[in-house]
C-alpha atoms as a PDB file:
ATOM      1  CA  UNK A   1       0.000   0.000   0.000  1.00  0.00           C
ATOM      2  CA  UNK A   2       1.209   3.613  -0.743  1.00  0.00           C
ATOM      3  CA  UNK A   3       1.812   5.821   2.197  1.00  0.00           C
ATOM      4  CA  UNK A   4      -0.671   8.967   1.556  1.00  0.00           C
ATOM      5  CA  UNK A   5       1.017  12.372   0.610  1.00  0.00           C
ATOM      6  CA  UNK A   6       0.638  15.018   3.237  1.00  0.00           C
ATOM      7  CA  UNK A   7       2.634  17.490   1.389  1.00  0.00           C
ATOM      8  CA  UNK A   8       0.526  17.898  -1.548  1.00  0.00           C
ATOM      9  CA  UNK A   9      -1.885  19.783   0.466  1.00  0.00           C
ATOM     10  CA  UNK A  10       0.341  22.741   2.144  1.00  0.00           C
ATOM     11  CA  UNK A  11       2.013  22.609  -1.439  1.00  0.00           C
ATOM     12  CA  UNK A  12      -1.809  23.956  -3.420  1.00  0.00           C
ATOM     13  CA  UNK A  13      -2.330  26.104  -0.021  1.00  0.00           C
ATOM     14  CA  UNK A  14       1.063  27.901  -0.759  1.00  0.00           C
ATOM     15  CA  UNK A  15       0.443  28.159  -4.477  1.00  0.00           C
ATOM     16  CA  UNK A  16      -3.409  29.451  -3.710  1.00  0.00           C
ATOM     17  CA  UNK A  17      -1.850  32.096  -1.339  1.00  0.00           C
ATOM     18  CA  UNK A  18       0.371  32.944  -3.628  1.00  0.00           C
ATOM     19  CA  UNK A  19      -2.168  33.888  -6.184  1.00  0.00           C
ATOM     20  CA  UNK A  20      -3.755  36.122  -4.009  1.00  0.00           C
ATOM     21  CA  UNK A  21      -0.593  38.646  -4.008  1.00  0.00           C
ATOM     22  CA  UNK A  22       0.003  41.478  -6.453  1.00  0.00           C
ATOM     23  CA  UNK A  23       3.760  42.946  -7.507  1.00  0.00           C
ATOM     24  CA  UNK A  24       4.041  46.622  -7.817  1.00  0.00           C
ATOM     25  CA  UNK A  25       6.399  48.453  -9.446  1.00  0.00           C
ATOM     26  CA  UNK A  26       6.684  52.034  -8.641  1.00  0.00           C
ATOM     27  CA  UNK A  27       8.395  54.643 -10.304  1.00  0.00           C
ATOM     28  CA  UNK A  28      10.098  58.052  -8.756  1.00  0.00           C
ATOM     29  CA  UNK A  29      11.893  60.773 -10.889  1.00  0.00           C
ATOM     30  CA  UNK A  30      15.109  61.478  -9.630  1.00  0.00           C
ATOM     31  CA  UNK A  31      16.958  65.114  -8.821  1.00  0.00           C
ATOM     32  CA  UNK A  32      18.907  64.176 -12.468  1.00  0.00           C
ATOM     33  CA  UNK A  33      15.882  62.993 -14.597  1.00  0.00           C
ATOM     34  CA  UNK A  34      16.502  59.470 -14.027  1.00  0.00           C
ATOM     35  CA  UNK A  35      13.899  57.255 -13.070  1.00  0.00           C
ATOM     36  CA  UNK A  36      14.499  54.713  -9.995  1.00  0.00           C
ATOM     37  CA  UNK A  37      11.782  51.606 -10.009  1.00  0.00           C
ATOM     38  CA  UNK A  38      10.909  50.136  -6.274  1.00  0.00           C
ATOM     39  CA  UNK A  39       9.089  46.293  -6.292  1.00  0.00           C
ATOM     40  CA  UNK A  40       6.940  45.248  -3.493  1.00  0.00           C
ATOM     41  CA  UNK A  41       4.308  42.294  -3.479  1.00  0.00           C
ATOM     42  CA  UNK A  42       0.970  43.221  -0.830  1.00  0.00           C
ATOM     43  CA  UNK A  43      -1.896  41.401  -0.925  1.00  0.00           C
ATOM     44  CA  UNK A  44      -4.363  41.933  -3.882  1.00  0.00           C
ATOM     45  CA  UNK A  45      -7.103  43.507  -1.368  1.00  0.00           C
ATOM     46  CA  UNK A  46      -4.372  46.236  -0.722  1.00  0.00           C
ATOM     47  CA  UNK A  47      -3.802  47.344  -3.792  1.00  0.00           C
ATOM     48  CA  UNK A  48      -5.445  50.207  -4.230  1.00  0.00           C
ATOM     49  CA  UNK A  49      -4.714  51.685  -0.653  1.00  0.00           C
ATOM     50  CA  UNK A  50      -1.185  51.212  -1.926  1.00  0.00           C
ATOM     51  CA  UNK A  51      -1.205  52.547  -5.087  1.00  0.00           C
ATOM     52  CA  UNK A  52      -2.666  55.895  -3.271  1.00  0.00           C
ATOM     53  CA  UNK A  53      -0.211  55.914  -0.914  1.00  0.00           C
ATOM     54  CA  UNK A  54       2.952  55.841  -3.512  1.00  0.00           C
ATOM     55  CA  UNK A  55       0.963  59.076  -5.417  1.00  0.00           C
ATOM     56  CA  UNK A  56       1.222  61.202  -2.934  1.00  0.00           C
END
């Protein structure tokens, strides 16, 4: 008999937590008229709150 696979499960939790993230990229103009890009990953029900925050 096989021995049942308890990893499988935490592996699709991970995964399904993982899909509920979103990666923004945010840009800011430097003193020189270069651009510098910042990454950060919140969760997709922050969003928005985050994307207001970074325009002001």
């Amino acid at each position: 008999m096989a021995k049942k696979q308890t990893f499988g499960d935490k592996v699709r939790k991970q995964r399904e937590a993982g899909k509920s993230m979103a990666k923004l990229v945010i840009a800011e103009k430097k003193a020189n008229g270069q651009y510098s890009f910042k990454q950060k990953i919140v969760h997709v029900d922050d969003v928005q709150a985050e994307l207001k925050a970074a325009r002001n």
